[in-house]
Protein backbone atom coordinates (compact mmCIF):
# COMPACT_ATOMS: atom_id res chain seq x y z
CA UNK A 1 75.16 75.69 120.30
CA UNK A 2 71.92 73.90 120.46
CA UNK A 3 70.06 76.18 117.93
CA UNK A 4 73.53 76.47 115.79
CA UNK A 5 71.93 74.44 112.83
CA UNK A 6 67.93 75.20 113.66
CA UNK A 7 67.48 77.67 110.53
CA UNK A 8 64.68 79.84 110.93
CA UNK A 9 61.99 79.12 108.70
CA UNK A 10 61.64 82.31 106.68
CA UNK A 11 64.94 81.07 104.85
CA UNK A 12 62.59 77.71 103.60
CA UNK A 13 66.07 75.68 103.18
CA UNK A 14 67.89 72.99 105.49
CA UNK A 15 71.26 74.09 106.58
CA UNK A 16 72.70 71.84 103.75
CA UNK A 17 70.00 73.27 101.59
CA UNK A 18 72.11 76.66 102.47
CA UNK A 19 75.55 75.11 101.80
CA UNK A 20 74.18 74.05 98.51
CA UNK A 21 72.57 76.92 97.15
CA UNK A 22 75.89 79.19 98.10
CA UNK A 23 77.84 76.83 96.58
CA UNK A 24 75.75 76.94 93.08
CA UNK A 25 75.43 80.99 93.61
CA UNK A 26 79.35 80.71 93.98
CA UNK A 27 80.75 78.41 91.55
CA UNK A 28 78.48 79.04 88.72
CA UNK A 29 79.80 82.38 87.92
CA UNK A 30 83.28 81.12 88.50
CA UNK A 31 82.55 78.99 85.53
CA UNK A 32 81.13 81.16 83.25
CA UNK A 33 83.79 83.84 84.26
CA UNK A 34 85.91 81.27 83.03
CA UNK A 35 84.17 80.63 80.03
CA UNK A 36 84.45 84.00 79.34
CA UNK A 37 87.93 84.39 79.80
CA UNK A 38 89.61 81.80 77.53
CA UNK A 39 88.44 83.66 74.43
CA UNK A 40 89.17 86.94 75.79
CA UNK A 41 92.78 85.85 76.72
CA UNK A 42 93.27 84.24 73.31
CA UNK A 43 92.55 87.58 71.95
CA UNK A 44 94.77 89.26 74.47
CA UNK A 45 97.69 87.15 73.37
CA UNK A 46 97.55 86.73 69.55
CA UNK A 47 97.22 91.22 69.88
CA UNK A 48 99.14 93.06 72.67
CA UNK A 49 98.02 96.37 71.96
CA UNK A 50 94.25 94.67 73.01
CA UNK A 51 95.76 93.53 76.57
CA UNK A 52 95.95 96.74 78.44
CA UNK A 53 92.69 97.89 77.97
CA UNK A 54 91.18 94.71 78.70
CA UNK A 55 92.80 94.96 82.36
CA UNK A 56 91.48 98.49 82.81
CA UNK A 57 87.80 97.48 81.30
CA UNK A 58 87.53 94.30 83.84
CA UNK A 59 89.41 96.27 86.80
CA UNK A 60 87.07 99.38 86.62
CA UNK A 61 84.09 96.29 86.73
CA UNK A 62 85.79 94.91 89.78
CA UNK A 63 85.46 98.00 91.77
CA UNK A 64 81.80 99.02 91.47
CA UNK A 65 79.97 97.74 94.63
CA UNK A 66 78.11 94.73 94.41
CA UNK A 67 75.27 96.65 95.39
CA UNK A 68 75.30 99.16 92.55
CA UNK A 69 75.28 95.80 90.28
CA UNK A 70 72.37 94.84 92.30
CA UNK A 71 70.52 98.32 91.50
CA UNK A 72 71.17 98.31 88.05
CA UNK A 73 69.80 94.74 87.33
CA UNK A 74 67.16 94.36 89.39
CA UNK A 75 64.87 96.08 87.18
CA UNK A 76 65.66 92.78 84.19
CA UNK A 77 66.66 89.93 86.65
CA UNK A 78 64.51 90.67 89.85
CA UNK A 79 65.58 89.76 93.64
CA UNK A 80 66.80 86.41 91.90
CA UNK A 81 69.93 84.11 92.30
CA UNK A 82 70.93 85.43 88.80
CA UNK A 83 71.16 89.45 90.04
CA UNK A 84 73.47 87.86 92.59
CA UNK A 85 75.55 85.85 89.71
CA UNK A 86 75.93 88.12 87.12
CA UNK A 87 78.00 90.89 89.74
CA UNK A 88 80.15 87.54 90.50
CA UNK A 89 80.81 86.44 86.97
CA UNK A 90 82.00 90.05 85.84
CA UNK A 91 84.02 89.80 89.10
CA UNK A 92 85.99 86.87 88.29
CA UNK A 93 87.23 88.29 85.13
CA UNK A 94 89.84 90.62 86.81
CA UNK A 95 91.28 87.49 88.25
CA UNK A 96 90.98 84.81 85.52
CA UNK A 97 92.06 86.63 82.51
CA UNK A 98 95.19 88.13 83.69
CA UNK A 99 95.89 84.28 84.95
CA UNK A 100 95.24 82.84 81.49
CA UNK A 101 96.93 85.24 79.60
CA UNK A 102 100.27 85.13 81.64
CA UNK A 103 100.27 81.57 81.71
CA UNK A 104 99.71 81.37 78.00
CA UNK A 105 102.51 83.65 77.64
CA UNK A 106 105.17 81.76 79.53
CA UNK A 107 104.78 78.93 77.21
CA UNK A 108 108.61 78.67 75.78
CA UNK A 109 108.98 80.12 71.99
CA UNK A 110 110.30 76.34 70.95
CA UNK A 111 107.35 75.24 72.51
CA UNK A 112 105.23 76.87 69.88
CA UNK A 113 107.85 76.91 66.97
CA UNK A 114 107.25 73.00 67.87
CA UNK A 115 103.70 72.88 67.59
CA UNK A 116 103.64 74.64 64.52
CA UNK A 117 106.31 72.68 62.57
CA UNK A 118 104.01 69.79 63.95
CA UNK A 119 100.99 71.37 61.67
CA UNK A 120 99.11 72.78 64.34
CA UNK A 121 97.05 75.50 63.50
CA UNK A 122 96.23 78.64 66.16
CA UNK A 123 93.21 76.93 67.56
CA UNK A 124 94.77 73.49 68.34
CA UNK A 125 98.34 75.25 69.45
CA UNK A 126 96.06 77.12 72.03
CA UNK A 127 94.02 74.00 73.59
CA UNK A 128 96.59 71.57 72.67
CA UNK A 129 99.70 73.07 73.62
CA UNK A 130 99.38 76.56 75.21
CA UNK A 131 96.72 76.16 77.74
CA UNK A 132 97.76 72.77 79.28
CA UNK A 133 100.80 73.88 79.84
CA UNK A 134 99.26 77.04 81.42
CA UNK A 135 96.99 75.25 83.92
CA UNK A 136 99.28 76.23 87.04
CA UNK A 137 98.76 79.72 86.52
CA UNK A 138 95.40 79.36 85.61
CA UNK A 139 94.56 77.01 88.47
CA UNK A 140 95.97 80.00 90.87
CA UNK A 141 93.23 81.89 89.31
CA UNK A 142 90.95 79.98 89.67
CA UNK A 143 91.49 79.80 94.12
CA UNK A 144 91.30 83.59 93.69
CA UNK A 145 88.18 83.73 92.16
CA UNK A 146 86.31 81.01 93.88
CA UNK A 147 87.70 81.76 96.93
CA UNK A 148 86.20 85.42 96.61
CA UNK A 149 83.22 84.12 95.27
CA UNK A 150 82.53 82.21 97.75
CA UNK A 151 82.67 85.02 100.35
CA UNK A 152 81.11 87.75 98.20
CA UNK A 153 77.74 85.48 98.04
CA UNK A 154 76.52 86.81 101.03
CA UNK A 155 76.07 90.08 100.04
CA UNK A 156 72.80 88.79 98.67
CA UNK A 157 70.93 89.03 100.86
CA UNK A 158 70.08 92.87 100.60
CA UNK A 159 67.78 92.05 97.96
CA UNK A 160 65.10 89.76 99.14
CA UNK A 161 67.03 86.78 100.82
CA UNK A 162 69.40 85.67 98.20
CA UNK A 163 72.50 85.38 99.94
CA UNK A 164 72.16 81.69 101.09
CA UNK A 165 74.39 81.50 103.99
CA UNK A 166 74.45 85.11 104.34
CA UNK A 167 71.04 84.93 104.52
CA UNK A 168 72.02 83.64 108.20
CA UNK A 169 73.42 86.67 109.02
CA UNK A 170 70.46 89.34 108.65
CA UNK A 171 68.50 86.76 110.57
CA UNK A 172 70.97 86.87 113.58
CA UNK A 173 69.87 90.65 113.66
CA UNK A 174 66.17 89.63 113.21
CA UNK A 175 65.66 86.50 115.90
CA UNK A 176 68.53 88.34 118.29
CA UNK A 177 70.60 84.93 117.74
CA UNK A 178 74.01 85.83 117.25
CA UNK A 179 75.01 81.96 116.63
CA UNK A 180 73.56 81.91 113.21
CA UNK A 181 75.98 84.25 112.29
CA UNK A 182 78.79 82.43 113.71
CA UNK A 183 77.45 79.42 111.35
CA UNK A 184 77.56 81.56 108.44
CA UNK A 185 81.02 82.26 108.92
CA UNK A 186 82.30 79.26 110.20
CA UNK A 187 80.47 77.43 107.32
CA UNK A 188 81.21 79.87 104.97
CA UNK A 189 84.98 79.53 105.50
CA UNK A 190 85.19 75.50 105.62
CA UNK A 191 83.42 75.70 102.05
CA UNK A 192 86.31 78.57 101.12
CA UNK A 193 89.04 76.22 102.43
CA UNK A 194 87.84 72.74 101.04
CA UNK A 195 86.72 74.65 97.16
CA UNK A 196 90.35 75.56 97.59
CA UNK A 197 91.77 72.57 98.98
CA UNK A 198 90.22 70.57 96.13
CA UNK A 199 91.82 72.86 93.23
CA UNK A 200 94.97 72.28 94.47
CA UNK A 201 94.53 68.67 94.04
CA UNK A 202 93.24 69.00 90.61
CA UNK A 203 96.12 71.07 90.04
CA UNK A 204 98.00 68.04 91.33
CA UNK A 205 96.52 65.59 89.01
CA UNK A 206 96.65 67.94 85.98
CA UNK A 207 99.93 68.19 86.13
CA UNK A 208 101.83 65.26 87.13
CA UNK A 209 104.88 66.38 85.15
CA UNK A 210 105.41 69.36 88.18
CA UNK A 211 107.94 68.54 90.95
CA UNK A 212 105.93 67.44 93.96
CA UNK A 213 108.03 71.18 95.40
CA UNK A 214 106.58 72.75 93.17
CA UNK A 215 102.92 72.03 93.52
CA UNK A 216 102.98 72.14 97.27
């Protein structure tokens, strides 16, 4: 284990250099998947008919190989951090808006009927009203997506070393030392346990109103 955190130098990052470029490769397109999604969802509810091919758009996104993405966009984005986001926000879309709209949708009729005899309009119902109440669900999301994206970082580095902690892996191959790639799994997981650990606690605090039972 002596050489477990000695990261070659072709990689020019600490090991916590690693952790926190995965972690900005990884969470960054969470966000803007997310971003992305509360519109989309909003659009999803208010018009049914728009729901269904939504799901089929986002799903037939989610299975072309993050490599393909990689093919396609390195000709505008380059062996970059961004060719390795952009596959990972399109990702997280299969995940988050499904989340968003179902919990929007369990929001109880009086609920709404409610709001609106309170004299608020579509936009305010839906921040004010709808989504809070939806945070569980869209919490859930939310450890799908990061959780995944967290994992599917690695895969960056087939194009030029922009995997992070993946990058740990192809250099096991290249220096014959197999415990770099046990750190870039091991590390890779603790990051994918804690990211999750730490949005179930904001779940927590978002919504104290939940029986402890339920939020466990």
């Amino acid at each position: 284990m002596s050489g477990f955190f000695d990261i070659p130098s072709d990689l020019q990052n600490t090991y916590f250099g690693l952790i926190g470029l995965h972690l900005r490769e990884a969470l960054i397109p969470v966000l803007a998947g997310l971003l992305v999604s509360l519109p989309i969802a909003q659009l999803c509810v208010r018009f049914r008919w728009l729901y269904p091919p939504v799901l089929g758009v986002t799903t037939i996104l989610y299975a072309i190989p993050s490599l393909a993405f990689f093919v396609v966009l390195i000709d505008y984005t380059g062996q970059t951090e961004t060719t390795v986001m952009i596959p990972l926000s399109v990702y997280s879309l299969v995940v988050l808006v499904p989340a968003i709209v179902d919990g929007v949708r369990s929001v109880p009729a009086e609920t709404l009927a409610a709001a609106t005899a309170m004299g608020l309009g579509p936009v305010r119902r839906y921040f004010q009203v709808q989504l809070p109440i939806a945070v569980p669900a869209i919490i859930a999301g939310l450890r799908v997506a990061t959780v995944s994206s967290i994992s599917l970082v690695s895969v960056g580095m087939l194009i030029g070393n922009q995997g992070a902690l993946g990058n740990l892996l192809n250099d096991a191959n290249i220096y014959h030392r197999p415990e770099l790639a046990v750190n870039s799994v091991v590390t890779t997981a603790v990051l994918a346990i804690l990211a999750d650990a730490l949005l179930v606690l904001l779940r927590r605090v978002l919504t104290p109103w939940m029986p402890k039972e339920s939020t466990r």
